[in-house]
N, C-alpha and C. Protein backbone atom coordinates (compact mmCIF):
# COMPACT_ATOMS: atom_id res chain seq x y z
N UNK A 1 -18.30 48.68 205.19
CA UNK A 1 -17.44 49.49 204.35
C UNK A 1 -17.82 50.97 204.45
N UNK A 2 -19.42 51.01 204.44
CA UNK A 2 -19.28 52.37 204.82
C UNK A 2 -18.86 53.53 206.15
N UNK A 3 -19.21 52.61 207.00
CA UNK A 3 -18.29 53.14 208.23
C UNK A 3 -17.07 53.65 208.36
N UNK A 4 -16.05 53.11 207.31
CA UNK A 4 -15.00 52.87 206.95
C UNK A 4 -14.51 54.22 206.00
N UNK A 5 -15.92 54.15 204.95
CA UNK A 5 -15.36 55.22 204.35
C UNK A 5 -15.72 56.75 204.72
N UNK A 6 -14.90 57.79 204.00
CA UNK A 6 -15.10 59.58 204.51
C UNK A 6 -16.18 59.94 203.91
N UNK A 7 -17.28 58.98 204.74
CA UNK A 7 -18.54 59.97 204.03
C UNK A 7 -19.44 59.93 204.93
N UNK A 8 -20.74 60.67 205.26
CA UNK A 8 -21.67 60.59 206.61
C UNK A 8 -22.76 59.70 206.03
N UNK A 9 -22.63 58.91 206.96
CA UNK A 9 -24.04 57.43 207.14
C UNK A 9 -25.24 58.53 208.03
N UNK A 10 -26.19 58.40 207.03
CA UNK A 10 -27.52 58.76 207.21
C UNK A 10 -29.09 57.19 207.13
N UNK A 11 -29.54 57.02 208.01
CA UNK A 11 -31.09 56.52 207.69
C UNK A 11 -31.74 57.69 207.03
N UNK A 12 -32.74 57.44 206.21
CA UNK A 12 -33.96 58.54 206.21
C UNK A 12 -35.03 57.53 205.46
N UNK A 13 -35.77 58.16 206.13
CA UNK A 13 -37.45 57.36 205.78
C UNK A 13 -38.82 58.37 205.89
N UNK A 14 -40.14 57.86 204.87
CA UNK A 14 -40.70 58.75 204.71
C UNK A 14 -41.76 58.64 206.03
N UNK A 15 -41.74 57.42 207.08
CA UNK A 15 -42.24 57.09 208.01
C UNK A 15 -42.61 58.09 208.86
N UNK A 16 -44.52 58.01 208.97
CA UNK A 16 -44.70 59.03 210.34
C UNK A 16 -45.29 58.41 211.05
N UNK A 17 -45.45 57.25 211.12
CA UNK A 17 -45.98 56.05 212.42
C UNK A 17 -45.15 55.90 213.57
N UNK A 18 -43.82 56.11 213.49
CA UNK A 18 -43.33 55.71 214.49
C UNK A 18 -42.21 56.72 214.71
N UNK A 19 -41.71 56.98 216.41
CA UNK A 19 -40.35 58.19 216.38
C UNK A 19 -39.32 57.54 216.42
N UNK A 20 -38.06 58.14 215.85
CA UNK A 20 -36.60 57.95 216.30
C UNK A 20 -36.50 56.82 216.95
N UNK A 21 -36.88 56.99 218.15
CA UNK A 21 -36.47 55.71 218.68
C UNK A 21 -37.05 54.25 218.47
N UNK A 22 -38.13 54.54 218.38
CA UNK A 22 -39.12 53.22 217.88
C UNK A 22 -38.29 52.73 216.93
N UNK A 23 -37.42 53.54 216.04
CA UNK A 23 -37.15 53.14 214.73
C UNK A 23 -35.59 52.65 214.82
N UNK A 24 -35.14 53.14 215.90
CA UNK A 24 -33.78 53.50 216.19
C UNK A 24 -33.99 51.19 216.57
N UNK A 25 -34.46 51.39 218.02
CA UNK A 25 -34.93 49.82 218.31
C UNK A 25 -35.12 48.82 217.16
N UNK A 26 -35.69 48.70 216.38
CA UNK A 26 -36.20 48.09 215.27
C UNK A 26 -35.05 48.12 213.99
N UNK A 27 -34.35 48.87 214.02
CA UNK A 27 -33.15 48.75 213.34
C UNK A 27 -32.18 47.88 214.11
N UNK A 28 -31.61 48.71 215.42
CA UNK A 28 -30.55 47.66 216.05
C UNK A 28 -30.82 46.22 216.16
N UNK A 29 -32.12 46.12 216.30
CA UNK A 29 -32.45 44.85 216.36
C UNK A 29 -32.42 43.90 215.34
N UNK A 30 -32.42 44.62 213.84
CA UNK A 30 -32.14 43.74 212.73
C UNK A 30 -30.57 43.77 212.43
N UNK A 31 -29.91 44.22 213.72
CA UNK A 31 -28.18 44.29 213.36
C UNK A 31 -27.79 45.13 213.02
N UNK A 32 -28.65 46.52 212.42
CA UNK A 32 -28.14 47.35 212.17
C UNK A 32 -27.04 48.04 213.41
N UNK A 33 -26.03 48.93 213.15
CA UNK A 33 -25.05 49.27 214.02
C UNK A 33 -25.37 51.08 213.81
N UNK A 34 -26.11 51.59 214.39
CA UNK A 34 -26.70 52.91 214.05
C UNK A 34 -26.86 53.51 215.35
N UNK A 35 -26.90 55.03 215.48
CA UNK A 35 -27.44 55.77 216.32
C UNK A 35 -28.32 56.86 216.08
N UNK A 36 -28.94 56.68 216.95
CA UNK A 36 -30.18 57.86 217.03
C UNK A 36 -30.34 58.89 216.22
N UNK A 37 -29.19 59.83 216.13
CA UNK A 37 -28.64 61.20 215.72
C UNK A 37 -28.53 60.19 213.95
N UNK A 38 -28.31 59.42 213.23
CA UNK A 38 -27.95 58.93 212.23
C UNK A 38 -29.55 58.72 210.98
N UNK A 39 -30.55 59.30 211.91
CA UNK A 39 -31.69 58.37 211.53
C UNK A 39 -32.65 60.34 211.21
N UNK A 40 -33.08 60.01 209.77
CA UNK A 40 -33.82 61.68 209.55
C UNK A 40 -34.85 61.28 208.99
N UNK A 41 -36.08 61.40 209.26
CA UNK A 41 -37.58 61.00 209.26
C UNK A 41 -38.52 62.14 208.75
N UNK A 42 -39.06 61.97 208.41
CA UNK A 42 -40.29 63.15 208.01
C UNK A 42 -41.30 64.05 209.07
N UNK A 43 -40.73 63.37 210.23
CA UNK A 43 -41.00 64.13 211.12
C UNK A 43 -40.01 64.57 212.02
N UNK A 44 -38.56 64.33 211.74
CA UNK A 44 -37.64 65.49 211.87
C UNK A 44 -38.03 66.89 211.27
N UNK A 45 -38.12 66.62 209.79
CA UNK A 45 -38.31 67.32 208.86
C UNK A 45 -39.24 68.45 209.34
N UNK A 46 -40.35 67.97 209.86
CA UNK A 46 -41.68 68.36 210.47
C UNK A 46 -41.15 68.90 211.54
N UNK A 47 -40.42 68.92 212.98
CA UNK A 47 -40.30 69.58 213.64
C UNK A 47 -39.22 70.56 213.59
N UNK A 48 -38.14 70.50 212.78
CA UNK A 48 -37.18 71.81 212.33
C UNK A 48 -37.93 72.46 211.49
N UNK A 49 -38.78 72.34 210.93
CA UNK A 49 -39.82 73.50 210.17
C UNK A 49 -41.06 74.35 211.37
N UNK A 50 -41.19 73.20 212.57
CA UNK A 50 -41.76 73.63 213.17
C UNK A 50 -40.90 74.97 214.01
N UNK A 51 -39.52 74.19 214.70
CA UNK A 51 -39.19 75.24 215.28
C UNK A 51 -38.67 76.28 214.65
N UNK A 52 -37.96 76.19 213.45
CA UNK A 52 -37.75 77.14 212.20
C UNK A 52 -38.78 78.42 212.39
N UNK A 53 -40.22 78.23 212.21
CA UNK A 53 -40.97 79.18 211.86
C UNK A 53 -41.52 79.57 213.02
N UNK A 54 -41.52 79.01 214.39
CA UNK A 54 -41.92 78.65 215.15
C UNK A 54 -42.98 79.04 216.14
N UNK A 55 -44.10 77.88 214.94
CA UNK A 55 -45.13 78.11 215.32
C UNK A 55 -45.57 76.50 216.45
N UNK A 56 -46.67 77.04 216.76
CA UNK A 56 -47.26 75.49 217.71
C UNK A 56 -48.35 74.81 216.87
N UNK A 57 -48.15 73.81 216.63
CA UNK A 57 -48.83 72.91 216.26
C UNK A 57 -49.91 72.07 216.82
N UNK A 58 -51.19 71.58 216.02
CA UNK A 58 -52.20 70.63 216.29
C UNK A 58 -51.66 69.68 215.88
N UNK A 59 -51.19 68.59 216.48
CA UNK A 59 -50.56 67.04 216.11
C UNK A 59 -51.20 65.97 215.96
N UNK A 60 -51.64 65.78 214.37
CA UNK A 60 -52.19 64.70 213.91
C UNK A 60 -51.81 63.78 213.49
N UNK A 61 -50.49 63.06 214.52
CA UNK A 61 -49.65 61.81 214.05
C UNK A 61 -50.21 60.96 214.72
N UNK A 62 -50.17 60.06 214.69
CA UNK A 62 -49.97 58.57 215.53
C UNK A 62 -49.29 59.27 216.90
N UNK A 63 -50.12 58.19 217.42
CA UNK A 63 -49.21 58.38 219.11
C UNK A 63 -48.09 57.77 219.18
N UNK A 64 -47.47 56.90 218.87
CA UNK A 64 -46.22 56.45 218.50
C UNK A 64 -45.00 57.43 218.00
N UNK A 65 -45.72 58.32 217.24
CA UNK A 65 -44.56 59.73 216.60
C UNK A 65 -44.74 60.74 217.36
N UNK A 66 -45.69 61.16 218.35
CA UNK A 66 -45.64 61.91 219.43
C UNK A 66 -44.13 62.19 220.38
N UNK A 67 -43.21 61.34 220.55
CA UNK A 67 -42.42 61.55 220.95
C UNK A 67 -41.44 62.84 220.34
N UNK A 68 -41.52 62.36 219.23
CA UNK A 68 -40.23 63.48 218.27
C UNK A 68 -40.69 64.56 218.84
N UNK A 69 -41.61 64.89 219.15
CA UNK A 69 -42.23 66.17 219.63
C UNK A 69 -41.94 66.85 221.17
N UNK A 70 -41.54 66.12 221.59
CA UNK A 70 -41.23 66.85 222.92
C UNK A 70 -40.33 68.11 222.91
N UNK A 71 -41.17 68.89 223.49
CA UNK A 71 -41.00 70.14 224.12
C UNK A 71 -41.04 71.06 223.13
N UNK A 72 -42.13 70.48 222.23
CA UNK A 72 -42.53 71.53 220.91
C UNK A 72 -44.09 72.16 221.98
N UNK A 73 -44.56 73.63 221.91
CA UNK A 73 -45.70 73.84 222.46
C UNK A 73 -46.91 73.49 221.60
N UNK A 74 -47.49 73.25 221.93
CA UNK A 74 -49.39 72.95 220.97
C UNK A 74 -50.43 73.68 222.10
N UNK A 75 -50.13 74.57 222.54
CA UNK A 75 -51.24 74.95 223.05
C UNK A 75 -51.26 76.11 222.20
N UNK A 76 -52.94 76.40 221.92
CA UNK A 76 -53.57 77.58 221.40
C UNK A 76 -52.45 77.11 219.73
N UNK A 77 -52.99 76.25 219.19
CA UNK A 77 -51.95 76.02 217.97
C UNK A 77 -52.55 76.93 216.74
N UNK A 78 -51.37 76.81 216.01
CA UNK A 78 -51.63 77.97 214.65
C UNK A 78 -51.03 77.55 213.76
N UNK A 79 -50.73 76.11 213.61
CA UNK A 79 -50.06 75.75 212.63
C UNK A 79 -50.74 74.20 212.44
N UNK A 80 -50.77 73.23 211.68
CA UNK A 80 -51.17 71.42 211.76
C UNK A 80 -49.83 70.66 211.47
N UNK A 81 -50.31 69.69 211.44
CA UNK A 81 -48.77 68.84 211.53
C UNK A 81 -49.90 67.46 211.19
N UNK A 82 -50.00 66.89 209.63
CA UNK A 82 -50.60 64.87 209.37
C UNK A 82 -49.73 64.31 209.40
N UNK A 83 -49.68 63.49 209.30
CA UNK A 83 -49.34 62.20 209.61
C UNK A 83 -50.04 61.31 208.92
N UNK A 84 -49.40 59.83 209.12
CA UNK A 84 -50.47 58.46 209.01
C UNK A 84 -51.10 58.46 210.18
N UNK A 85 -52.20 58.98 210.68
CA UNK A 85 -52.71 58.86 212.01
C UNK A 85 -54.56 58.24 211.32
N UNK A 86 -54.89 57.30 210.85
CA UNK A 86 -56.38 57.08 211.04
C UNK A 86 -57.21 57.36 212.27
N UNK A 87 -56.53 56.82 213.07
CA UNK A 87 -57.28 56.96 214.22
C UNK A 87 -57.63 58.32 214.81
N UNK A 88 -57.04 59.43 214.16
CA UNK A 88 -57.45 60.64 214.60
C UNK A 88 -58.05 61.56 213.34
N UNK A 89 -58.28 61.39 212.23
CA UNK A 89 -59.10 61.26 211.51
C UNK A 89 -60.68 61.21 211.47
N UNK A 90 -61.30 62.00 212.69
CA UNK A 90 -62.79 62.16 212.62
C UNK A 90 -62.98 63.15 212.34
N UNK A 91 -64.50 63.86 212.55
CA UNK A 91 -64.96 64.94 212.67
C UNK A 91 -64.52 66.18 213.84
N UNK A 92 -64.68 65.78 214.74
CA UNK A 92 -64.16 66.76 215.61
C UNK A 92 -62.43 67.17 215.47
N UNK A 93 -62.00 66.10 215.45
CA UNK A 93 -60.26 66.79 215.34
C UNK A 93 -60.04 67.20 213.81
N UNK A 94 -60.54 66.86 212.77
CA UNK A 94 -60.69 67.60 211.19
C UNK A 94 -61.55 69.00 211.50
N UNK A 95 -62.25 68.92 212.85
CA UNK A 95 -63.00 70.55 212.95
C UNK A 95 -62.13 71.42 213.38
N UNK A 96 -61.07 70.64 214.30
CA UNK A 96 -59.89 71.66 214.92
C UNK A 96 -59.05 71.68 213.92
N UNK A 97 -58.88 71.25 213.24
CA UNK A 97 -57.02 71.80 212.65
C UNK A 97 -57.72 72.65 211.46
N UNK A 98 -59.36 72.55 210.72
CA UNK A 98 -59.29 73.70 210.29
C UNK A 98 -59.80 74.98 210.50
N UNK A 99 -59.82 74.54 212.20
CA UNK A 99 -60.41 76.41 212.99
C UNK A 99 -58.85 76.73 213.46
């Protein structure tokens, strides 16, 4: 019905484990009838603020949400970007994002 009706079908989720597409897959697959462009994540959010201000970022997501990121720069970064990332969560990469 909503397809149907004059209004715009949006996903949004507060998810930073996984990108667009990971999510995009995992939907169609439960039947959902969705596209890519339909789906706004918190790390959309995260990279139109990135290119908005546009700075380069240290990326402390999951490697899985690494994708949304393409063709954002991170070299010589001046900005951070968390995530649910445990696994990057030590000492040395908590030494970089606050030098």
């Amino acid at each position: 019905r909503l397809r149907s009706a004059p209004v715009t079908v949006r996903f949004v989720t507060n998810t930073t484990k996984e990108s667009k597409r990971d999510l995009l897959e995992r939907l169609t697959g439960l039947g959902f009838d969705i596209a890519e462009h339909e789906i706004f994540t918190s790390l959309t959010a995260a990279r139109n603020l990135l290119e908005q201000q546009q700075v380069r970022p240290l990326l402390l997501v999951d490697d899985r949400a690494l994708p949304d990121f393409t063709g954002i720069g991170t070299d010589n970064p001046n900005a951070v970007v968390v995530g649910l990332a445990p696994e990057h969560f030590h000492y040395e990469m908590m030494n970089r994002a606050f030098r």
